[in-house]
Protein backbone atom coordinates (compact mmCIF):
# COMPACT_ATOMS: atom_id res chain seq x y z
CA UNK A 1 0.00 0.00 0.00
CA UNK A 2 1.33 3.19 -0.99
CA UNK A 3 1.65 6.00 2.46
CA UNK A 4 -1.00 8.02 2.54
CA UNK A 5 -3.61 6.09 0.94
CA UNK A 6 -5.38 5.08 4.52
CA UNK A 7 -5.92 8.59 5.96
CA UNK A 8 -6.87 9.60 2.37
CA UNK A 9 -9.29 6.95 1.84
CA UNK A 10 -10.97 7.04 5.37
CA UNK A 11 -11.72 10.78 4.24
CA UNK A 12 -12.81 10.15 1.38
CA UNK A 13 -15.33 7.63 2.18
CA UNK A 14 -16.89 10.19 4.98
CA UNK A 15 -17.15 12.53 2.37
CA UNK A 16 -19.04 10.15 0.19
CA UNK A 17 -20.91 8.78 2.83
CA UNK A 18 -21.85 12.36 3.37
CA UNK A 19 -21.18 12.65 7.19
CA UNK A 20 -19.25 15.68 8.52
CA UNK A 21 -15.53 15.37 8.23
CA UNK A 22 -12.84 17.70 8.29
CA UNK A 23 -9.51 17.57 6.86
CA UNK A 24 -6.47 18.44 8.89
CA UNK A 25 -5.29 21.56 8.43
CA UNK A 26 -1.89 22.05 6.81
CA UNK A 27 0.71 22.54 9.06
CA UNK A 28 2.74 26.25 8.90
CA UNK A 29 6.00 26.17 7.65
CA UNK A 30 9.05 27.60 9.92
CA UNK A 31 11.86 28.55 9.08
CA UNK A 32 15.46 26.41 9.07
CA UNK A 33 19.04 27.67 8.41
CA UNK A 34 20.19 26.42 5.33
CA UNK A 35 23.12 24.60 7.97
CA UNK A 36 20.35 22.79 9.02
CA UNK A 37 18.74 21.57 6.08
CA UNK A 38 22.74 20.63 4.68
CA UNK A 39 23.21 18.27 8.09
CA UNK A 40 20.35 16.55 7.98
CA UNK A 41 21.38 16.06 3.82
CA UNK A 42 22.34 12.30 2.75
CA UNK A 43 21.18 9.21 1.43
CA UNK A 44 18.78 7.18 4.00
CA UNK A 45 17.96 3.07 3.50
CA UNK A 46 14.82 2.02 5.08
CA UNK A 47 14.36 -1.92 5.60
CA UNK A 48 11.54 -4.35 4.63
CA UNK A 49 8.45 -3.12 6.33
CA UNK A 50 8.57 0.17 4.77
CA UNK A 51 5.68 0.58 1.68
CA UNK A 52 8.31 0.24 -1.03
CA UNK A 53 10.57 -2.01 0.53
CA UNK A 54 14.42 -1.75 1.58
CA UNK A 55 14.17 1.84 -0.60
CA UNK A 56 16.72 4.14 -0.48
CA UNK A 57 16.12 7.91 -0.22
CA UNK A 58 17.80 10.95 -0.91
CA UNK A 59 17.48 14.08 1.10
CA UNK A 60 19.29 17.31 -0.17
CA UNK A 61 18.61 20.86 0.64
CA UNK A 62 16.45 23.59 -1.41
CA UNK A 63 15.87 27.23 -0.62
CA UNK A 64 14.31 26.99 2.69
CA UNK A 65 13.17 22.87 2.77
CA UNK A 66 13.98 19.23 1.92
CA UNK A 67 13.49 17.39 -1.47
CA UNK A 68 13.38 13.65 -0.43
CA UNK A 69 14.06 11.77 -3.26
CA UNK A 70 13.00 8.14 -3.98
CA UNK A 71 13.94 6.31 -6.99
CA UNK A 72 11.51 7.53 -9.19
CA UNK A 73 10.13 10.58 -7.73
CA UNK A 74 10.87 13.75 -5.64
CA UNK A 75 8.87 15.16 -2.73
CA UNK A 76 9.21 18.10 -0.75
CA UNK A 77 9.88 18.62 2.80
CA UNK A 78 8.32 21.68 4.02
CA UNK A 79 9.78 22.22 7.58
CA UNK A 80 7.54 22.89 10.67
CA UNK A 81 7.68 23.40 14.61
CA UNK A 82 9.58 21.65 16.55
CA UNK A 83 12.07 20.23 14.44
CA UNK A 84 9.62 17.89 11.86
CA UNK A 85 9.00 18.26 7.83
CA UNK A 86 5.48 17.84 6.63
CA UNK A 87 6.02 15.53 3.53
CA UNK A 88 2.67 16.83 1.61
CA UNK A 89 2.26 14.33 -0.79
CA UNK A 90 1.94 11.97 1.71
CA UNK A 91 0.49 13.76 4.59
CA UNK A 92 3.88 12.46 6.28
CA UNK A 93 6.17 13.96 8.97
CA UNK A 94 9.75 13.43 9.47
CA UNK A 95 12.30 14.09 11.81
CA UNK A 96 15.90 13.42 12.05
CA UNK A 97 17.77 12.12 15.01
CA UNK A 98 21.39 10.83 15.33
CA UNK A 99 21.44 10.01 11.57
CA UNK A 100 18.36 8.21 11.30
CA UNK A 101 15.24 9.72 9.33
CA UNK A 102 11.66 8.87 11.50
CA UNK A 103 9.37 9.25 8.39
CA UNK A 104 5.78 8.80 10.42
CA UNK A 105 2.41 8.12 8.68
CA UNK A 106 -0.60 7.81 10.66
CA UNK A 107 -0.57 5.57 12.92
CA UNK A 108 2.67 4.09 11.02
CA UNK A 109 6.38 4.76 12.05
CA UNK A 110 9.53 3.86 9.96
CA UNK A 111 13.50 4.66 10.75
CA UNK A 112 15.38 4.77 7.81
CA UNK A 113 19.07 4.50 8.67
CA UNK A 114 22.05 6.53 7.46
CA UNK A 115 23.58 5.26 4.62
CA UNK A 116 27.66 5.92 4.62
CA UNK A 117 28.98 8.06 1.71
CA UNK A 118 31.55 6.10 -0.59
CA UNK A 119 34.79 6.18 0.53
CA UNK A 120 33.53 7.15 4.06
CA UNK A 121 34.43 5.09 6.81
């Protein structure tokens, strides 16, 4: 199952099913240094219970967010309080802590570890 697609759906189906749902609201953006969006920057590995499997990601910095990159797309980070990025595509927010990305989902939670750059280590 692609991320996003349970939240989505559930909304969805109040919508059609006419009762009275609201959609989150989405989350202000705050600012980060553009030191802080480089150290968070490298390539992340997440393992087999992630919804594409053993994936590897790409972070890099933009003027004034992320761009997580998967294989074969890009998504933007948009950062928010208290440290987190609001992954919009997704409805997703990550954090980074001690070189792990926490890429949460709902009720779902996935640490995608730090992947060593060649020649590194």
């Amino acid at each position: 199952m692609s991320p996003g697609i349970v939240p989505f759906t559930s909304e969805a189906a109040a919508l059609v099913s006419r009762r009275t749902s609201k959609l989150a609201p989405v989350p202000k953006p705050a600012a980060r240094s553009a030191e802080e969006l480089r150290r968070v920057s490298r390539e992340y590995s997440f393992g087999p219970n992630f919804y594409q499997p053993n994936v590897r990601v790409r972070v890099e910095p933009r003027d004034g967010y992320l761009a997580l990159r998967y294989p074969s797309f890009t998504s933007p980070l948009t950062p928010i309080d208290n440290g987190v990025y609001f992954d919009r595509f997704y409805w997703s927010f990550i954090r980074f802590e001690e070189g792990r990305l926490i890429y949460r989902n709902g009720h779902d939670e996935f640490v995608a570890t730090s992947v060593p750059a060649p020649g590194s280590p």
